[in-house]
PDB file of N, CA and C in Angstrom:
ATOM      1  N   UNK A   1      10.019  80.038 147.630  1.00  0.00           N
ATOM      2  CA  UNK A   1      11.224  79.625 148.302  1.00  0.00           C
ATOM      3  C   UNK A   1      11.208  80.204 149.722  1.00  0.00           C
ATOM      4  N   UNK A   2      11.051  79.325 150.705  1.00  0.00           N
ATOM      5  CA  UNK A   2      10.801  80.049 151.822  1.00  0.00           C
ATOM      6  C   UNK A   2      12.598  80.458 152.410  1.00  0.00           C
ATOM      7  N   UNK A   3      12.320  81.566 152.927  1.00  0.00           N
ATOM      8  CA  UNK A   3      13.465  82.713 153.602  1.00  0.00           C
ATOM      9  C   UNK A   3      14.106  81.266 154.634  1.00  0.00           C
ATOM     10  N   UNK A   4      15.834  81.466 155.030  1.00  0.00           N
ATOM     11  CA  UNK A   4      16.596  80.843 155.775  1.00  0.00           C
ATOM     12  C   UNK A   4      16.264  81.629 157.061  1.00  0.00           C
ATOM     13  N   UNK A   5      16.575  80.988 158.160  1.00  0.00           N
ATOM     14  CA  UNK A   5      16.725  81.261 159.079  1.00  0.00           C
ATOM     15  C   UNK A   5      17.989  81.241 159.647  1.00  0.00           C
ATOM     16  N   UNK A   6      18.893  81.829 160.597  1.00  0.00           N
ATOM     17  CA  UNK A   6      20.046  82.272 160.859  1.00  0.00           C
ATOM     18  C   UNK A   6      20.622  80.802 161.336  1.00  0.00           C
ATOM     19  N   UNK A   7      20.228  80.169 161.525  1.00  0.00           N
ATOM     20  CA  UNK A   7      20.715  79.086 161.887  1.00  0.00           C
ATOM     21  C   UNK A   7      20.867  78.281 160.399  1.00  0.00           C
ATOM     22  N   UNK A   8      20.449  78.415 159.689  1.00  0.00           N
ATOM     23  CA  UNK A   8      20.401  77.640 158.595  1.00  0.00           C
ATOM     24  C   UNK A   8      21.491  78.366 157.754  1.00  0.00           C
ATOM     25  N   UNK A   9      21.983  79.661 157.994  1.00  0.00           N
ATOM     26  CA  UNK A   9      23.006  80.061 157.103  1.00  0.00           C
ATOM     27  C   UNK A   9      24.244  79.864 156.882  1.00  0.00           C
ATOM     28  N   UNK A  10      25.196  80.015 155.600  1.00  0.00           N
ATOM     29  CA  UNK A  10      26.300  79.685 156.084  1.00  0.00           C
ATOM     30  C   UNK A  10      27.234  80.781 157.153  1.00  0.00           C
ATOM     31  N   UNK A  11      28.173  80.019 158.194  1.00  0.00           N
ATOM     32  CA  UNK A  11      28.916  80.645 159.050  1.00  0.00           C
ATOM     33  C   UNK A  11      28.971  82.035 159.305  1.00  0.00           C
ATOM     34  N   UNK A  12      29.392  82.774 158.217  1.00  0.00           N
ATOM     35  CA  UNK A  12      29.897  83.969 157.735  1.00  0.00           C
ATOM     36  C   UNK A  12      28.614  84.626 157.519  1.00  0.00           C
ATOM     37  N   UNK A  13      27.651  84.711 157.155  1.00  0.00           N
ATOM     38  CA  UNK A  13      26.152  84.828 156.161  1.00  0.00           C
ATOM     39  C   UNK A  13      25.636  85.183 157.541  1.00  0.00           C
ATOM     40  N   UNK A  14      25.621  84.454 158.336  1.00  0.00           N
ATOM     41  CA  UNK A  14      24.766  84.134 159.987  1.00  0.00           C
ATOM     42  C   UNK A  14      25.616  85.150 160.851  1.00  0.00           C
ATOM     43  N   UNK A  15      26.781  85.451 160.894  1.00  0.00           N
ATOM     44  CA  UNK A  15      27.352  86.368 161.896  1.00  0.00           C
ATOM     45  C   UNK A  15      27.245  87.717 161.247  1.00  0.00           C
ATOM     46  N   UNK A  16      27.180  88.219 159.845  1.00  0.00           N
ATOM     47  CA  UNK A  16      26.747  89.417 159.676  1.00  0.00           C
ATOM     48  C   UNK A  16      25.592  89.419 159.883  1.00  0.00           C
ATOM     49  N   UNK A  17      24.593  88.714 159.347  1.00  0.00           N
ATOM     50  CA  UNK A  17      23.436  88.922 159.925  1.00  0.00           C
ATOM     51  C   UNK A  17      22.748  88.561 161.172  1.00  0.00           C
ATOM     52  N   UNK A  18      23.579  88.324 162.062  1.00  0.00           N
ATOM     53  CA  UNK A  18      23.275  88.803 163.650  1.00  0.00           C
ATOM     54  C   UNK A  18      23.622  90.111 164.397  1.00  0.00           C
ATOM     55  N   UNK A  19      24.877  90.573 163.517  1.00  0.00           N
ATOM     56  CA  UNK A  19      25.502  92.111 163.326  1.00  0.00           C
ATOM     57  C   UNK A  19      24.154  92.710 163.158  1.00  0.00           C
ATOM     58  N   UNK A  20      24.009  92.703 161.600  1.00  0.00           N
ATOM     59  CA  UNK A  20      22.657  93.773 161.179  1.00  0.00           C
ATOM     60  C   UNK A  20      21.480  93.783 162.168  1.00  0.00           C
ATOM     61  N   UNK A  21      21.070  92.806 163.111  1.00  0.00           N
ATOM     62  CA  UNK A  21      19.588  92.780 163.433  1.00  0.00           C
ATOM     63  C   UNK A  21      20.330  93.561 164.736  1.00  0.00           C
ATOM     64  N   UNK A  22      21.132  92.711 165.290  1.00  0.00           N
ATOM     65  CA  UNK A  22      21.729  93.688 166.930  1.00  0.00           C
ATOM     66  C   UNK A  22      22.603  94.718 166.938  1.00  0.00           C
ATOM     67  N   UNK A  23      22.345  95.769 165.844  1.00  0.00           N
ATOM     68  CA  UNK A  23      23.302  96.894 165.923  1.00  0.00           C
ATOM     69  C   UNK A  23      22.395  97.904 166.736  1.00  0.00           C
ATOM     70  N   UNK A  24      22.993  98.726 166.994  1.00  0.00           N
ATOM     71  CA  UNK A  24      23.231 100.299 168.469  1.00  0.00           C
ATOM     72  C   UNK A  24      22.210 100.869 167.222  1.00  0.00           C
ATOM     73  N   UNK A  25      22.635 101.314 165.981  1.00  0.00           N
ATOM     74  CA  UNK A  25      22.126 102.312 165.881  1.00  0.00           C
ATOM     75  C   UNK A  25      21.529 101.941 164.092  1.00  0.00           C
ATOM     76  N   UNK A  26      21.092 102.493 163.406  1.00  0.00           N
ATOM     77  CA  UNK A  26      20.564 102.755 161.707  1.00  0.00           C
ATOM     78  C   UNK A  26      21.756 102.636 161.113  1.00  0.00           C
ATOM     79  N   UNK A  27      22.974 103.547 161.485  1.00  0.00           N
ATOM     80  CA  UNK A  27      24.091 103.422 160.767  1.00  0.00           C
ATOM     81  C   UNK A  27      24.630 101.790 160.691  1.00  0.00           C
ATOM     82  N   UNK A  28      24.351 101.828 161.815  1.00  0.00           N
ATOM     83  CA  UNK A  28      25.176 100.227 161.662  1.00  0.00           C
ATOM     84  C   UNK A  28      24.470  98.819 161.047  1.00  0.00           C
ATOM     85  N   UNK A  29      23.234  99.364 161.491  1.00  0.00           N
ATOM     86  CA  UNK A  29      22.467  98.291 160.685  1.00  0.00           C
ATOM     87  C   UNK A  29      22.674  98.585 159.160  1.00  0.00           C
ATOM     88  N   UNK A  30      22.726  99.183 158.680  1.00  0.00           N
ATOM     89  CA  UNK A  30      22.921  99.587 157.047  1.00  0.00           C
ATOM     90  C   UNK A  30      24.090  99.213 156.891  1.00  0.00           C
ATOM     91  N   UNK A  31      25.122  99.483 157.363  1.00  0.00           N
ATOM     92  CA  UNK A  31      26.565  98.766 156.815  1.00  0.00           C
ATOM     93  C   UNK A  31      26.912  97.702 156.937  1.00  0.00           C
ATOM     94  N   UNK A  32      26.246  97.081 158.337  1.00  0.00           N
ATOM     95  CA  UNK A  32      26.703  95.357 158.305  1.00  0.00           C
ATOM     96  C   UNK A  32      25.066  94.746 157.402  1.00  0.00           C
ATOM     97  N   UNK A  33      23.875  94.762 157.110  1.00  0.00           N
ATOM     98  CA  UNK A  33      23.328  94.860 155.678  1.00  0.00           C
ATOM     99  C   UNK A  33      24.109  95.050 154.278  1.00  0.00           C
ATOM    100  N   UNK A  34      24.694  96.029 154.455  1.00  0.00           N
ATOM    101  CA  UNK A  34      25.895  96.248 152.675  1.00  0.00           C
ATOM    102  C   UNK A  34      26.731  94.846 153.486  1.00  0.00           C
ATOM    103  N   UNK A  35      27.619  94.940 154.441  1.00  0.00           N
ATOM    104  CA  UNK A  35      28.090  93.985 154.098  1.00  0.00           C
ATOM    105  C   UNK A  35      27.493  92.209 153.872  1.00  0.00           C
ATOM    106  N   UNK A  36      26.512  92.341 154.786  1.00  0.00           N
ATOM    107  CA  UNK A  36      26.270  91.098 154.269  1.00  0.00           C
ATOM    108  C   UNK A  36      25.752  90.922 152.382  1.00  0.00           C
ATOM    109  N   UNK A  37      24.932  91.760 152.310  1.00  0.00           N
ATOM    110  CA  UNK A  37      25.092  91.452 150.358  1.00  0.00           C
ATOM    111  C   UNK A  37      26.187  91.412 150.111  1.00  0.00           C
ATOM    112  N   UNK A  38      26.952  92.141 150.234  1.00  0.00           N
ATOM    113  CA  UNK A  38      28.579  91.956 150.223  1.00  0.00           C
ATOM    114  C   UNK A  38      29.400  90.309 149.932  1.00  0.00           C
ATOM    115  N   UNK A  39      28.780  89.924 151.354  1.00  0.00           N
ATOM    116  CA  UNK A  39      29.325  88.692 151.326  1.00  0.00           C
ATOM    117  C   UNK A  39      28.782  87.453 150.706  1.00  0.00           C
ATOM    118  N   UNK A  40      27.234  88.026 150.577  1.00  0.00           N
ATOM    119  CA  UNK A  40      26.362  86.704 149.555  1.00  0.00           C
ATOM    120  C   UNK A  40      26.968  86.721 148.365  1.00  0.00           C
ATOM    121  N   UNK A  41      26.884  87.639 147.870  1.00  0.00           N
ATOM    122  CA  UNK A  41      27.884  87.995 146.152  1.00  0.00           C
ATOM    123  C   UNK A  41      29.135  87.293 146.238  1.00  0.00           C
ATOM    124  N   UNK A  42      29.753  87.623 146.711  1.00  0.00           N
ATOM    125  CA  UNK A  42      31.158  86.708 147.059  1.00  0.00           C
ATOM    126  C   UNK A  42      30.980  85.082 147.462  1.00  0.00           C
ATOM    127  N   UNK A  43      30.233  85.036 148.056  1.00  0.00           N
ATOM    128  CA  UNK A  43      30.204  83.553 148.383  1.00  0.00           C
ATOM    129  C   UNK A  43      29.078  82.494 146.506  1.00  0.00           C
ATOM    130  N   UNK A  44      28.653  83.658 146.128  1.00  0.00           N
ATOM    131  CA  UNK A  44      27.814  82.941 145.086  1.00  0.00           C
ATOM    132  C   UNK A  44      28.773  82.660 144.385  1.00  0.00           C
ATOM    133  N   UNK A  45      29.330  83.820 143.333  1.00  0.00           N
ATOM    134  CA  UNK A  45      30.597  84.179 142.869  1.00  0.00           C
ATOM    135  C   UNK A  45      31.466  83.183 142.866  1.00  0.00           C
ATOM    136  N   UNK A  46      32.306  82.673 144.221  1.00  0.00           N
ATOM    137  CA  UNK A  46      32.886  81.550 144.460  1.00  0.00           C
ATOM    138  C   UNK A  46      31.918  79.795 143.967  1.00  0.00           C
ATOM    139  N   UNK A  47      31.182  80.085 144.266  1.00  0.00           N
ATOM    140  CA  UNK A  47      30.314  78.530 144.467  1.00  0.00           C
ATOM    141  C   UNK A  47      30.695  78.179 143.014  1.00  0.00           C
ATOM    142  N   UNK A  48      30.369  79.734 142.002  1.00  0.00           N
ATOM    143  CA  UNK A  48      29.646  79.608 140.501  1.00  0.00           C
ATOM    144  C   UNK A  48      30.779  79.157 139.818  1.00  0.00           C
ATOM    145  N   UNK A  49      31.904  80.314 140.032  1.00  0.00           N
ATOM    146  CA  UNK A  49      33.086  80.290 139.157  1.00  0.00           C
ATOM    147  C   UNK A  49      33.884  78.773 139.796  1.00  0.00           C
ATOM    148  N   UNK A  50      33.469  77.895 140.867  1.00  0.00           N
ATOM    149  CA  UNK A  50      34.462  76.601 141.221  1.00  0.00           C
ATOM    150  C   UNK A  50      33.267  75.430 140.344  1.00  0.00           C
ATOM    151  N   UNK A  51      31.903  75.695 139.770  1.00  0.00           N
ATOM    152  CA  UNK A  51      31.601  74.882 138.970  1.00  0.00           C
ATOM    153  C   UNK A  51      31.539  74.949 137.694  1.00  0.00           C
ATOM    154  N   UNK A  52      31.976  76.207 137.394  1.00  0.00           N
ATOM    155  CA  UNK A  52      32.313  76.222 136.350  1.00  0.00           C
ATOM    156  C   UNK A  52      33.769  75.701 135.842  1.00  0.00           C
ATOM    157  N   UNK A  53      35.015  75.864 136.651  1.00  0.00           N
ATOM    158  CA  UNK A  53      35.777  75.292 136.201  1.00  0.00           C
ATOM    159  C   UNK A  53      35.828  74.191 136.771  1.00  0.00           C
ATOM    160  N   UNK A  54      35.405  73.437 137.266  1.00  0.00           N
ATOM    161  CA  UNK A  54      35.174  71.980 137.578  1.00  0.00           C
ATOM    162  C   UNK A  54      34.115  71.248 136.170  1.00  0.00           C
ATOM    163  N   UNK A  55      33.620  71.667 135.393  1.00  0.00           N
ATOM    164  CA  UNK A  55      33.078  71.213 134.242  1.00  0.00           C
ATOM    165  C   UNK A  55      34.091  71.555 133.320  1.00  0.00           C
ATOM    166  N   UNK A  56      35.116  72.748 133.611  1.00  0.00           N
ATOM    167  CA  UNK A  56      35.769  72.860 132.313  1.00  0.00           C
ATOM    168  C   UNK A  56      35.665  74.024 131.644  1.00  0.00           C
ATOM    169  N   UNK A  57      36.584  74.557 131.033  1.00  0.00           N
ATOM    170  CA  UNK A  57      36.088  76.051 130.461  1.00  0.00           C
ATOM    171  C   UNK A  57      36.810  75.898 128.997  1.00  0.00           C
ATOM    172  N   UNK A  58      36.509  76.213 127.995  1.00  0.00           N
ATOM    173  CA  UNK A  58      37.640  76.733 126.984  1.00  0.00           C
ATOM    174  C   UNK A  58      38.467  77.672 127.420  1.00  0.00           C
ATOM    175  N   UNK A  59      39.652  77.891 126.933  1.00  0.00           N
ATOM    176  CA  UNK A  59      40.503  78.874 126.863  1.00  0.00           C
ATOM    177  C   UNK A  59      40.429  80.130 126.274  1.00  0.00           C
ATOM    178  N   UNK A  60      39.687  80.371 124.984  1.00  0.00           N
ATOM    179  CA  UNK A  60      39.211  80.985 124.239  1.00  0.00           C
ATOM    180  C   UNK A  60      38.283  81.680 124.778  1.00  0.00           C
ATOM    181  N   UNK A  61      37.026  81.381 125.520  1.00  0.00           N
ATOM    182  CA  UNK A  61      36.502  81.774 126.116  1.00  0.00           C
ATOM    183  C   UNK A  61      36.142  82.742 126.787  1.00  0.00           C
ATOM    184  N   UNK A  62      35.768  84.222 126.615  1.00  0.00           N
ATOM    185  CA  UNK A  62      35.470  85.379 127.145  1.00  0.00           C
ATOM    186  C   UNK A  62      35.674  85.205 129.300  1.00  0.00           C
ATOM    187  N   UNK A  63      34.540  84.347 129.397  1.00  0.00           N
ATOM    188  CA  UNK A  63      34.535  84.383 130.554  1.00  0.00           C
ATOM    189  C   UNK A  63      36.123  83.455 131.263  1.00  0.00           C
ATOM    190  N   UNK A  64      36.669  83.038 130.874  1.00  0.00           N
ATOM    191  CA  UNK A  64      37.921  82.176 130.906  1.00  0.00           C
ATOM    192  C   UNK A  64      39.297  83.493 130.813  1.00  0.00           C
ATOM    193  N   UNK A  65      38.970  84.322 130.039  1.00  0.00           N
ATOM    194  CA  UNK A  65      40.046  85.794 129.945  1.00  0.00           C
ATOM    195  C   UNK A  65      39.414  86.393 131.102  1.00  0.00           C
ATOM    196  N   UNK A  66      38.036  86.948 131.648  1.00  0.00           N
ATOM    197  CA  UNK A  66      37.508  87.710 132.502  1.00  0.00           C
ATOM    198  C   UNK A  66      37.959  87.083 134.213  1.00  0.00           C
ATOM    199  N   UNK A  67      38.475  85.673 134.202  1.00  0.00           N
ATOM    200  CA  UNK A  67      38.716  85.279 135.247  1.00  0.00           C
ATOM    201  C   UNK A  67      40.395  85.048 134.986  1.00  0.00           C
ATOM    202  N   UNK A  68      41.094  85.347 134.503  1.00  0.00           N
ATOM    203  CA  UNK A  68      42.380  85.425 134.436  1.00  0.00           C
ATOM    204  C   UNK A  68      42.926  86.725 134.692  1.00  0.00           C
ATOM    205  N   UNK A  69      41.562  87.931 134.278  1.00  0.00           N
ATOM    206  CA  UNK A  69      42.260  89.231 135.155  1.00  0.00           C
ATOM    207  C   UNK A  69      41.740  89.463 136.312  1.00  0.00           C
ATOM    208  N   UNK A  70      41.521  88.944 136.670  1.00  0.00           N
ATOM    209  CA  UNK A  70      41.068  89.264 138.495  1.00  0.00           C
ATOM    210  C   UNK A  70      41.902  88.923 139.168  1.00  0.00           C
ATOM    211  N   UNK A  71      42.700  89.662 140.023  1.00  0.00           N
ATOM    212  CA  UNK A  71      43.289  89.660 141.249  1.00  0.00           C
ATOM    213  C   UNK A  71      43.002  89.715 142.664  1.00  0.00           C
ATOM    214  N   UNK A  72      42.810  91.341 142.172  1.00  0.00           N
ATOM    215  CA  UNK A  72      41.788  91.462 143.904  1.00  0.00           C
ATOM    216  C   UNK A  72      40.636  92.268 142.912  1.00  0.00           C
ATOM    217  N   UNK A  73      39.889  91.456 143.411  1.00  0.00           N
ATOM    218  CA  UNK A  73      38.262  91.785 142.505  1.00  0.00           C
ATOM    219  C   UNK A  73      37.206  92.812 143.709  1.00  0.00           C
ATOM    220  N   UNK A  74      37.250  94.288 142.597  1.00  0.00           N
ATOM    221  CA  UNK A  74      35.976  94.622 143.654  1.00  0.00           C
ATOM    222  C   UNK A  74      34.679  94.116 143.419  1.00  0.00           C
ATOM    223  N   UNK A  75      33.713  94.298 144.680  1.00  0.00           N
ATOM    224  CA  UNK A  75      32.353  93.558 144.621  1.00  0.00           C
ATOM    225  C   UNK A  75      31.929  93.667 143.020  1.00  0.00           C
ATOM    226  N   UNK A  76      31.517  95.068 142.304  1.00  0.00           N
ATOM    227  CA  UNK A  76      31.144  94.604 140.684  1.00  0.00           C
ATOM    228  C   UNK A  76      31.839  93.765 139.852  1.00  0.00           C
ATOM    229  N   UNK A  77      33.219  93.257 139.964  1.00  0.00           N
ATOM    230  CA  UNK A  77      33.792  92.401 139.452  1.00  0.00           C
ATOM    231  C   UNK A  77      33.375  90.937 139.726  1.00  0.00           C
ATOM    232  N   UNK A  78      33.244  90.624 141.140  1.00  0.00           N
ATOM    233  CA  UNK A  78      32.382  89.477 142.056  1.00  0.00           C
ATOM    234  C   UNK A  78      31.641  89.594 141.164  1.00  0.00           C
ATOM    235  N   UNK A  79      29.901  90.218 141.190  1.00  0.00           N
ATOM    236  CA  UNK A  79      29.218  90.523 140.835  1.00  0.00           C
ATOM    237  C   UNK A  79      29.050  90.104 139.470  1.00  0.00           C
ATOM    238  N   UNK A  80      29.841  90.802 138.727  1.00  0.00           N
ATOM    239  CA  UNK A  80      30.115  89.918 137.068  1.00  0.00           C
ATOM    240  C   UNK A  80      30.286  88.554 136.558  1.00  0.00           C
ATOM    241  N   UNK A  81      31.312  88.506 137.845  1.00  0.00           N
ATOM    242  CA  UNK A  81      31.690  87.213 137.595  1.00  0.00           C
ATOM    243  C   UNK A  81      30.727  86.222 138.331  1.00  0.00           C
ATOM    244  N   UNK A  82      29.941  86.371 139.056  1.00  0.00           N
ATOM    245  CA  UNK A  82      28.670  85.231 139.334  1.00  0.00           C
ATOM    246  C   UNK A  82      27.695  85.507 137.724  1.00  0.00           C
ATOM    247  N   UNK A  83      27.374  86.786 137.478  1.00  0.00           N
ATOM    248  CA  UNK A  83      26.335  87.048 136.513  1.00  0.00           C
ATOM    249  C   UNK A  83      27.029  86.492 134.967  1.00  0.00           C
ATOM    250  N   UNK A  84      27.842  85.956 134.931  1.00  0.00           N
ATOM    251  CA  UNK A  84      28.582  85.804 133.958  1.00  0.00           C
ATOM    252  C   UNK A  84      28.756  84.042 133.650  1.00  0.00           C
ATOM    253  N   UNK A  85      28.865  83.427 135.493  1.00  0.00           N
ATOM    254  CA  UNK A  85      29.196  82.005 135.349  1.00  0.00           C
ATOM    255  C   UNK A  85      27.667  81.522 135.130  1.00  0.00           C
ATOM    256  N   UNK A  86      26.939  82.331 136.307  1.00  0.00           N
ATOM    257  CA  UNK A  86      25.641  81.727 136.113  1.00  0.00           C
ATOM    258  C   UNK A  86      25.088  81.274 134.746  1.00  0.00           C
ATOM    259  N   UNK A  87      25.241  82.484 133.663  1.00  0.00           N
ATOM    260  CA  UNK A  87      24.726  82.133 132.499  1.00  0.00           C
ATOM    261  C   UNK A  87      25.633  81.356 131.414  1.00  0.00           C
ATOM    262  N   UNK A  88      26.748  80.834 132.180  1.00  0.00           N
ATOM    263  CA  UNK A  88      27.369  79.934 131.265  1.00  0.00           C
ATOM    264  C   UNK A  88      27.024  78.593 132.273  1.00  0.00           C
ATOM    265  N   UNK A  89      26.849  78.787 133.112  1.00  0.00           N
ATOM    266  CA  UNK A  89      26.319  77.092 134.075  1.00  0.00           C
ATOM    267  C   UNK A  89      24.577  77.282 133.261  1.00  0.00           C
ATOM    268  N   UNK A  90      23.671  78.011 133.140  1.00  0.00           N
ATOM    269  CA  UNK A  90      22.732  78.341 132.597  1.00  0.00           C
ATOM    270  C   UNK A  90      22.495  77.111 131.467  1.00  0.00           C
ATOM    271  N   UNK A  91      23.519  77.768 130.507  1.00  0.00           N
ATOM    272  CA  UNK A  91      24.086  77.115 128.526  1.00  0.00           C
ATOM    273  C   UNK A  91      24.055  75.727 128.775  1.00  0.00           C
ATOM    274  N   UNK A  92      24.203  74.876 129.883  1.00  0.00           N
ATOM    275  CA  UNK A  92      24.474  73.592 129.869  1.00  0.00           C
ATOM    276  C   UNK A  92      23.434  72.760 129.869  1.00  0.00           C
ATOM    277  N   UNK A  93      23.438  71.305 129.276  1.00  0.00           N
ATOM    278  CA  UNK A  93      22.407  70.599 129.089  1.00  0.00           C
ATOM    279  C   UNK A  93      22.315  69.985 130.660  1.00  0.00           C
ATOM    280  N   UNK A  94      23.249  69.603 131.600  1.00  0.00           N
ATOM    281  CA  UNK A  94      22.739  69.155 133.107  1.00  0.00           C
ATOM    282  C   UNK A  94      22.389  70.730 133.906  1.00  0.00           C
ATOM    283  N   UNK A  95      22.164  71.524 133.612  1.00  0.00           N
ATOM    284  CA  UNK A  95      21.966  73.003 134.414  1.00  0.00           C
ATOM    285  C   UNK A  95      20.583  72.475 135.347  1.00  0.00           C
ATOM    286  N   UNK A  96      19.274  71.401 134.973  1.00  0.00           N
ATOM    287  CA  UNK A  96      18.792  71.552 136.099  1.00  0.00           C
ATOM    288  C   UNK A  96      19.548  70.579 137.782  1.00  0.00           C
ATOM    289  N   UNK A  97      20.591  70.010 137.421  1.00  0.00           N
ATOM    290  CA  UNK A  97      21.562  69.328 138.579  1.00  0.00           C
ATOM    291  C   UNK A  97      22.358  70.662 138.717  1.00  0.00           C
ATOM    292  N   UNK A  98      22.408  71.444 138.658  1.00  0.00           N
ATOM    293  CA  UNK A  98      23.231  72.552 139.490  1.00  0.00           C
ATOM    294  C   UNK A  98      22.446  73.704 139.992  1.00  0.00           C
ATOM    295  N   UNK A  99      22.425  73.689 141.199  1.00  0.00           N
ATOM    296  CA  UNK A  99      21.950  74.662 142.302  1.00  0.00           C
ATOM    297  C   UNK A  99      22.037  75.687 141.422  1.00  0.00           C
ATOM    298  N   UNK A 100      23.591  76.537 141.705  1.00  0.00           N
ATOM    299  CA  UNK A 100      24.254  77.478 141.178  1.00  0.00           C
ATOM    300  C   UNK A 100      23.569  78.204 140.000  1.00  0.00           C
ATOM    301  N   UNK A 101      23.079  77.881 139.219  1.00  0.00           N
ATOM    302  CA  UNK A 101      22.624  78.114 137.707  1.00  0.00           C
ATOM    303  C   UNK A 101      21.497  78.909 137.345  1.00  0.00           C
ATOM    304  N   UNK A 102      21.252  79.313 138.821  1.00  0.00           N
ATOM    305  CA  UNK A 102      19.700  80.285 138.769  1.00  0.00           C
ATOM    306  C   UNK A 102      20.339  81.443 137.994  1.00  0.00           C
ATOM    307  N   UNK A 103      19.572  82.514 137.511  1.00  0.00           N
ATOM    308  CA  UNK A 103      20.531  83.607 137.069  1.00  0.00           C
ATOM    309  C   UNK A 103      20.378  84.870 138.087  1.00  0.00           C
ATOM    310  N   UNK A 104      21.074  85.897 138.119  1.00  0.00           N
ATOM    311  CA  UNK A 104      20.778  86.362 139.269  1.00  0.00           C
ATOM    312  C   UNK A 104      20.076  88.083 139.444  1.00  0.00           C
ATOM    313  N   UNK A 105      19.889  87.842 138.023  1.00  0.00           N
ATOM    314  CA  UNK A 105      18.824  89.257 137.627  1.00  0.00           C
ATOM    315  C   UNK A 105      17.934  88.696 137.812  1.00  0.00           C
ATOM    316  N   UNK A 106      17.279  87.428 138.150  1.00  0.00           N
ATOM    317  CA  UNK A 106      15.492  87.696 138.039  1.00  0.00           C
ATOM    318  C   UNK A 106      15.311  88.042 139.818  1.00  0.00           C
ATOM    319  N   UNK A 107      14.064  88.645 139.821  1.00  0.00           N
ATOM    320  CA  UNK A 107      13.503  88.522 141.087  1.00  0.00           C
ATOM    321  C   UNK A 107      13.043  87.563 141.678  1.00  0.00           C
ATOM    322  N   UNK A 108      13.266  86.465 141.731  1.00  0.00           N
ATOM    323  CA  UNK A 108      12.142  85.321 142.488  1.00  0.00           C
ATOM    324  C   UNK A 108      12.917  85.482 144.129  1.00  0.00           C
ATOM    325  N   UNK A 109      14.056  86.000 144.118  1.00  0.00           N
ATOM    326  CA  UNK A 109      14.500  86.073 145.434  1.00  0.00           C
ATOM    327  C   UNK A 109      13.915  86.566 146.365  1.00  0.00           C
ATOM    328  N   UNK A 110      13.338  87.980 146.118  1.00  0.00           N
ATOM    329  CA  UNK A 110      12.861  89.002 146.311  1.00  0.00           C
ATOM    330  C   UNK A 110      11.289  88.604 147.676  1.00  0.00           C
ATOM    331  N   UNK A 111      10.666  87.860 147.509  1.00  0.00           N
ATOM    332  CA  UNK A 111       9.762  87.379 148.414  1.00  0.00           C
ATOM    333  C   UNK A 111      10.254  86.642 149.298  1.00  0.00           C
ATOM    334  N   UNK A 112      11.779  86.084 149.537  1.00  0.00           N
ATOM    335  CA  UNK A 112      12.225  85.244 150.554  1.00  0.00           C
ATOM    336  C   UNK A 112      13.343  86.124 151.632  1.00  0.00           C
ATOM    337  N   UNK A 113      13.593  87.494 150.223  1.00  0.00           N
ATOM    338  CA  UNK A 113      14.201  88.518 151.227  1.00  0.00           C
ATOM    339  C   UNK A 113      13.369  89.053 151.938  1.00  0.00           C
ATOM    340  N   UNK A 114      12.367  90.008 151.461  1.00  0.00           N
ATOM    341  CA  UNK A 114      10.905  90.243 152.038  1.00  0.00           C
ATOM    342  C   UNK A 114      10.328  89.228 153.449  1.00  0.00           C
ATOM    343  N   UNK A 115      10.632  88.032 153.342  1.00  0.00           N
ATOM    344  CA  UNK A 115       9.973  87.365 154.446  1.00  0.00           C
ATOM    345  C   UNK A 115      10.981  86.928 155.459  1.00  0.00           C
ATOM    346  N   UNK A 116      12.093  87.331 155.126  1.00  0.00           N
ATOM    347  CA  UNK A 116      13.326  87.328 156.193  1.00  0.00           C
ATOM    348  C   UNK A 116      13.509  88.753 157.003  1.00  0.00           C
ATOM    349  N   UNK A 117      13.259  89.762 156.623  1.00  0.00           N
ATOM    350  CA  UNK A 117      13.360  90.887 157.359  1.00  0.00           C
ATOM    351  C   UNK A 117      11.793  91.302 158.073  1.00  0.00           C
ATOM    352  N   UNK A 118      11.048  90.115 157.462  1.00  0.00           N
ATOM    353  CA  UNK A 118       9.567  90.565 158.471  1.00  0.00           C
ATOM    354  C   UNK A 118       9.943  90.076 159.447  1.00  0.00           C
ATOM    355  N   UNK A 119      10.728  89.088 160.021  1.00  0.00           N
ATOM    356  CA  UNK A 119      10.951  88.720 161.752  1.00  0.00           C
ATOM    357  C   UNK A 119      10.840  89.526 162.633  1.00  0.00           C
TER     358      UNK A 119
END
C-alpha cells in the first residue's frame, strides 16, 4: 500500500502533518505526531461506527450498549470503538465492499508509515 502524500490527505490529517514535519523543535514534532494518530483514530472510529450503523445494529448487541455510553470518548474509547466496529464490519458477508473493515491490529500499515516518514 503505497504511503499518502500530504496532499492526498484528509483536511485535518494534512494540517497536523505539516505541523509535525515544520515544527521549531523535537518537542513539538512529537506532540503534533501524538496528535495526528490522535486524529487518524478518531477519524477511523467515525468512518467505522457511521457504517456500521448505516447497515444496522441489533439492540442487544454489545457493541450497540458500548456506543450508547460514550459521551465524550477518550482516544482508548475511540480506539475501541474502531477495534470493535471493524470486527463487526469484518463478520459481514459484503466486508470485501467496505474500505473500513481492515482490522486494525494487523501490521500491514506499518511499511506505508515507514515510507511516509522516509521523505
Amino acid at each position: 500500500m503505497p504511503a499518502l502524500t500530504i496532499a492526498q490527505m484528509p483536511l485535518p490529517l494534512a494540517q497536523i502533518s505539516r505541523r509535525a514535519r515544520n515544527a521549531k523543535n523535537r518537542t513539538d514534532t512529537h506532540l503534533n505526531a501524538l496528535f495526528l494518530a490522535e486524529a487518524t483514530i478518531k477519524l477511523v472510529a467515525c468512518g467505522r461506527v457511521a457504517s456500521v450503523l448505516s447497515a444496522g445494529l441489533d439492540a442487544k448487541d454489545p457493541l450497540a450498549r458500548q456506543m450508547e455510553q460514550v459521551c465524550h470518548p477518550s482516544l482508548g474509547q475511540w480506539n475501541g470503538l474502531a477495534r470493535d466496529c471493524g470486527k463487526a464490519l469484518g463478520k459481514r458477508q459484503d466486508r470485501a465492499l467496505l474500505p473500513l473493515a481492515l482490522p486494525l491490529d494487523s501490521h500491514e500499515a506499518l511499511p506505508a508509515v515507514r515510507a511516509y516518514y522516509k521523505d
